[in-house]
Protein backbone atom coordinates (compact mmCIF):
# COMPACT_ATOMS: atom_id res chain seq x y z
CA UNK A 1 -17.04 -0.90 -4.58
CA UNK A 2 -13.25 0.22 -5.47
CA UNK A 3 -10.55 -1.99 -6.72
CA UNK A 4 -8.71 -2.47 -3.41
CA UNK A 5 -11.99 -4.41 -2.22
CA UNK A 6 -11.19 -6.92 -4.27
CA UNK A 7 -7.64 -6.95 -5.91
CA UNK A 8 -5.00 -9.64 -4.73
CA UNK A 9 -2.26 -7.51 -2.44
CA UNK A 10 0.63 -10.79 -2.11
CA UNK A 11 1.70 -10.12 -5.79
CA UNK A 12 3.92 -12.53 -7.56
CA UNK A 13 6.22 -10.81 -9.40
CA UNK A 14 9.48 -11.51 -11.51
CA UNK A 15 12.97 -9.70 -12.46
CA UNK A 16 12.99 -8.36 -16.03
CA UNK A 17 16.61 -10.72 -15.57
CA UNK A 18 15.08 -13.79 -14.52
CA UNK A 19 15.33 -16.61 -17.23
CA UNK A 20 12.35 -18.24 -19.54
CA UNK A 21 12.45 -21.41 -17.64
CA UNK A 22 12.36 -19.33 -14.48
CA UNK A 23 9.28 -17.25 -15.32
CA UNK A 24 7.50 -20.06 -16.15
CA UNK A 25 8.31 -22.22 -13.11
CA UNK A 26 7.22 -19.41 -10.96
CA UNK A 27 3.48 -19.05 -13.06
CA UNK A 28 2.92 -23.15 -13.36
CA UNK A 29 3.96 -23.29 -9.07
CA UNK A 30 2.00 -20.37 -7.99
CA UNK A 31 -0.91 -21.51 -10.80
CA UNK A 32 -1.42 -17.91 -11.83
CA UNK A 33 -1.36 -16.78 -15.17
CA UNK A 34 0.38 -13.20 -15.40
CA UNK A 35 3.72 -11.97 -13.50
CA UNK A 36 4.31 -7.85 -13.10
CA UNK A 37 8.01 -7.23 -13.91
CA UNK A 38 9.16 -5.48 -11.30
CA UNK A 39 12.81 -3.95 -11.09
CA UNK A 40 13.93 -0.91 -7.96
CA UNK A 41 10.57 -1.57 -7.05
CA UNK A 42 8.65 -0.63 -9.81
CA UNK A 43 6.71 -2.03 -12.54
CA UNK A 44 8.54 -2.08 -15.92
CA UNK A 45 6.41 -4.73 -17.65
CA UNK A 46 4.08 -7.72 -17.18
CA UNK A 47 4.05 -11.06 -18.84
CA UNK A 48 1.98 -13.83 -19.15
CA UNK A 49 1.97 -17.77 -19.74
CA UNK A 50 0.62 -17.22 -23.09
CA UNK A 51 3.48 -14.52 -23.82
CA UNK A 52 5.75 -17.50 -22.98
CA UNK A 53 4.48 -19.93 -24.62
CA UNK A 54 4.52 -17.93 -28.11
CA UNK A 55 8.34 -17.29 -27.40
CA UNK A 56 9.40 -20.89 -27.27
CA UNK A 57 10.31 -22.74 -30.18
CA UNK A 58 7.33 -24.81 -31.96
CA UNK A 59 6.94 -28.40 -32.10
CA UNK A 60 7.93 -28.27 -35.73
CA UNK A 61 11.29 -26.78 -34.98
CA UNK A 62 14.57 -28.80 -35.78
CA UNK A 63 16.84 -28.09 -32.70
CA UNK A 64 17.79 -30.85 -30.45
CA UNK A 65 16.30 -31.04 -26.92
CA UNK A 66 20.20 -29.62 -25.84
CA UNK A 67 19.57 -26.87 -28.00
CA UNK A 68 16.55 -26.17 -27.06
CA UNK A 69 17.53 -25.94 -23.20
CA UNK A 70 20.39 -23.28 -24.05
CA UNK A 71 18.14 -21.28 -25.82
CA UNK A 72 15.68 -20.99 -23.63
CA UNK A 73 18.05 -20.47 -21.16
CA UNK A 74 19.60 -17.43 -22.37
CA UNK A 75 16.17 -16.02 -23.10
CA UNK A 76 15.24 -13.04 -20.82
CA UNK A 77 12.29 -11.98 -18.99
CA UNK A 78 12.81 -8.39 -20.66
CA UNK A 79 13.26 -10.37 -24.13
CA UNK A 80 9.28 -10.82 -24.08
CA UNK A 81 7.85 -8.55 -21.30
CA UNK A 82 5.12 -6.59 -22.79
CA UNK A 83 6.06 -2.79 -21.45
CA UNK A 84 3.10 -1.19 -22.11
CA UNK A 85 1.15 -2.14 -18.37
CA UNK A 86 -2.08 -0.92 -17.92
CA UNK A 87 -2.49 0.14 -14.48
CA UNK A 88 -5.25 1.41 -11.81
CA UNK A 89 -5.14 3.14 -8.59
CA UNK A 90 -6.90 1.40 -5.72
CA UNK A 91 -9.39 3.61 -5.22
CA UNK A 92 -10.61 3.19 -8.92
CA UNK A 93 -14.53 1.85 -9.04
CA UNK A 94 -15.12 -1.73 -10.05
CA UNK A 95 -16.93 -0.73 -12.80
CA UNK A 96 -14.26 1.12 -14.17
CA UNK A 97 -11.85 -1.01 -13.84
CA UNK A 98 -13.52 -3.59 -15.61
CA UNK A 99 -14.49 -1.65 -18.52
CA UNK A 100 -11.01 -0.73 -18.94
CA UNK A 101 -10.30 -4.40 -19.28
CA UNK A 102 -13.14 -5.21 -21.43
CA UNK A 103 -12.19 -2.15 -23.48
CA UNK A 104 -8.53 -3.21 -24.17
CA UNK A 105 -9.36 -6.94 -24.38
CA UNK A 106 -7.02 -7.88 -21.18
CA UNK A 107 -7.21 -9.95 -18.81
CA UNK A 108 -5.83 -8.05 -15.87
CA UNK A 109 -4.70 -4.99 -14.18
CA UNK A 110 -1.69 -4.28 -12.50
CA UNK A 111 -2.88 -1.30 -9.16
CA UNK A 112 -0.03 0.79 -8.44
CA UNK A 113 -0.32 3.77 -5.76
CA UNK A 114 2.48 6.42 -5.85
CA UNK A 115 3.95 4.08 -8.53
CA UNK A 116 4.06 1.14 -6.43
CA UNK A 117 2.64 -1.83 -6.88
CA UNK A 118 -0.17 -2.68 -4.15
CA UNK A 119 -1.98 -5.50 -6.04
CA UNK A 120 -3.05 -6.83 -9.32
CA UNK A 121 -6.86 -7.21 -10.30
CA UNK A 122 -8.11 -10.14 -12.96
CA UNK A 123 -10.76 -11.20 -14.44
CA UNK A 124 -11.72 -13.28 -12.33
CA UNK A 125 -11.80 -11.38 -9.49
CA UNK A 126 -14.56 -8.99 -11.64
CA UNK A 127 -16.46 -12.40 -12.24
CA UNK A 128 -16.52 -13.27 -8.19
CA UNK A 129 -17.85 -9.35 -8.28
CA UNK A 130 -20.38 -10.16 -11.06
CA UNK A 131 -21.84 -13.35 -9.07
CA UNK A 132 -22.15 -11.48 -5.32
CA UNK A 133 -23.94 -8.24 -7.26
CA UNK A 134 -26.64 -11.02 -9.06
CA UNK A 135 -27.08 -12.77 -5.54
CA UNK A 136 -26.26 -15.75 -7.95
CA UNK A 137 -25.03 -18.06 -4.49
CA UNK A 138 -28.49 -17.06 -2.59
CA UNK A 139 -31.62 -18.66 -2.84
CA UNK A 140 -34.75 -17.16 -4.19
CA UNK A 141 -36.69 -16.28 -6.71
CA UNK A 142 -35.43 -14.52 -9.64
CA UNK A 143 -37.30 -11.92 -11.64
CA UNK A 144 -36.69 -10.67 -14.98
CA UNK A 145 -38.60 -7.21 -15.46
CA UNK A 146 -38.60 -5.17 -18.66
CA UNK A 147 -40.01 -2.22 -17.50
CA UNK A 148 -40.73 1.60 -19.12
CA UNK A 149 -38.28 4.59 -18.62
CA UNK A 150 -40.52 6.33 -16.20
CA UNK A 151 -39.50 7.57 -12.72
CA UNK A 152 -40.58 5.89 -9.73
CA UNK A 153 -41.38 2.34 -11.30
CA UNK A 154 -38.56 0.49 -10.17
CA UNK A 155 -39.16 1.88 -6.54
CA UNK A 156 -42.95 0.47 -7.13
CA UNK A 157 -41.77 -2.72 -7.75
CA UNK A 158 -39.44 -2.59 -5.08
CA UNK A 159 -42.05 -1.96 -2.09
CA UNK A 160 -44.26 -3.91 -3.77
CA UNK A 161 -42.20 -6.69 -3.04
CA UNK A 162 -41.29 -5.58 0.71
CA UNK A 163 -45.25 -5.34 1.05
CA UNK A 164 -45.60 -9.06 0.18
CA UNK A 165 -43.04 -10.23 2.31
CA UNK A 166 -40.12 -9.78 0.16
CA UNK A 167 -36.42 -9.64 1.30
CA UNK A 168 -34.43 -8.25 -1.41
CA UNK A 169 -30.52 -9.89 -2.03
CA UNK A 170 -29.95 -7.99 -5.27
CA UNK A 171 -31.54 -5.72 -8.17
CA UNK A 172 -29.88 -5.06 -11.11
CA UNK A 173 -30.14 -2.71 -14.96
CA UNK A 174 -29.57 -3.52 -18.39
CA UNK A 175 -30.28 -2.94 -22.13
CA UNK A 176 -31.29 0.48 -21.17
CA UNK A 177 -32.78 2.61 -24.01
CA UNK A 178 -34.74 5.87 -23.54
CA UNK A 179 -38.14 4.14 -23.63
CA UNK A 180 -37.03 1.30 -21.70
CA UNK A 181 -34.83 -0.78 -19.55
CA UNK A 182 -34.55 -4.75 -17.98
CA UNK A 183 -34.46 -5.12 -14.73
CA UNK A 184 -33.13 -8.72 -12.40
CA UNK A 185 -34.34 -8.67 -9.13
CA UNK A 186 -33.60 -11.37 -7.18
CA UNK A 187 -35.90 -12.04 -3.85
CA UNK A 188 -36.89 -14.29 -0.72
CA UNK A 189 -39.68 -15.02 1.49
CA UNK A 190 -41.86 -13.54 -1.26
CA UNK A 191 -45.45 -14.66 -1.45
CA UNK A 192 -45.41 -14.98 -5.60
CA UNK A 193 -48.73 -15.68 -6.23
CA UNK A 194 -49.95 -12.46 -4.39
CA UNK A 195 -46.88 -10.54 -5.53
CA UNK A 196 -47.68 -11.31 -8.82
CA UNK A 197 -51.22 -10.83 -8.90
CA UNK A 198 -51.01 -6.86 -7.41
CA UNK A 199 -48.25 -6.50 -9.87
CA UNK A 200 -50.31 -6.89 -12.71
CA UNK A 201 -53.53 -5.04 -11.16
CA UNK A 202 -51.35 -1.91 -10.27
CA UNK A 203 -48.56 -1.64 -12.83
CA UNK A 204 -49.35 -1.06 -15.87
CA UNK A 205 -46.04 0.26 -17.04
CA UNK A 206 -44.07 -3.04 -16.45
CA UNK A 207 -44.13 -6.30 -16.99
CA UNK A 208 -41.95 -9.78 -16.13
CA UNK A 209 -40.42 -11.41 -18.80
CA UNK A 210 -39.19 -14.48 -16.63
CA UNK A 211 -39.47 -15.91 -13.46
CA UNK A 212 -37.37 -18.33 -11.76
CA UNK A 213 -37.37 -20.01 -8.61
């Protein structure tokens, strides 16, 4: 899966001239939360609500509500932009992408191609990613395997399942070490009690920590 599976292409974006009060009409309309700055077509900054909201005068400050209109007024999109974007291409894997967010503790990525801007990728489009891969919308049972770093016992597991009736929606790794690793598998139409019983006759080498159905 690559970044232009799941990015947003109808971009809201803003002039690095546009106003305060202008950038954050636009995010509270739309209800996003980030705005590429985009001037001759390209991307010269991105800012947020939160970027906005640390701009504007606090609740402690002694300026009139006049006052406080004119300044805000005459504050500039390019007055708080952060310039530094972070940026994919479309064609970037999932995975990468979201480690690069995880990695510089952001919350988005702007996905430019040629250096234009084709679509922006968020968080929580690599959450909607994170729930399809778990099968976490389907119904069946869910296994939690922690199982030993030897080749071919995953597959074991696997056609163990299929030979008890299993249909698989989703298997997934973690916490790997080079001894051993946890496995979710997620299942349906399997016939536990028999799945469960050849599992622990014929392998040895793994063994469920949890079970849900």
């Amino acid at each position: 899966m690559f970044v232009k599976d799941v990015m947003t292409i109808q971009v809201v974006t803003v002039s690095p001239e546009a106003s305060f009060s202008e950038a954050m009409e636009i995010i509270r309309q739309k209800g996003i939360r980030r705005l590429p700055v985009v001037k001759d077509q390209r991307v010269v900054g991105i800012i947020t609500e939160k970027d906005l909201l640390s701009a504007s005068p606090s609740q402690a400050t002694t300026l009139d509500v006049w006052e406080l209109t004119t300044l805000l007024s005459k504050l500039k999109v390019k007055q708080i932009m952060r310039k530094d974007v972070v940026h994919v291409h479309p064609n970037t894997p999932i995975e990468d992408a979201a480690k690069i967010m995880s990695d510089k503790k952001i919350g988005s990525l702007v996905v430019l191609e040629e250096e234009r801007l084709v679509g922006i990728i968020t968080e929580s489009d690599i959450f909607k990613v994170f729930i399809n891969m778990l099968g976490a919308r389907e119904k069946g049972i869910r296994y939690v395997f922690r199982v030993q770093n030897v080749p071919g016992i995953l597959s074991k597991i696997l056609y163990l399942m299929y030979q008890c009736g299993g249909d698989l929606i989703s298997v997934t790794t973690y916490e790997k070490s080079q001894e051993e690793y946890s496995v979710v598998i997620k299942v349906r139409d399997l016939k536990r009690q028999d799945f469960e019983r050849k599992f622990l006759e014929g392998i040895p080498s793994a063994s469920i920590v949890d079970v849900k159905e």
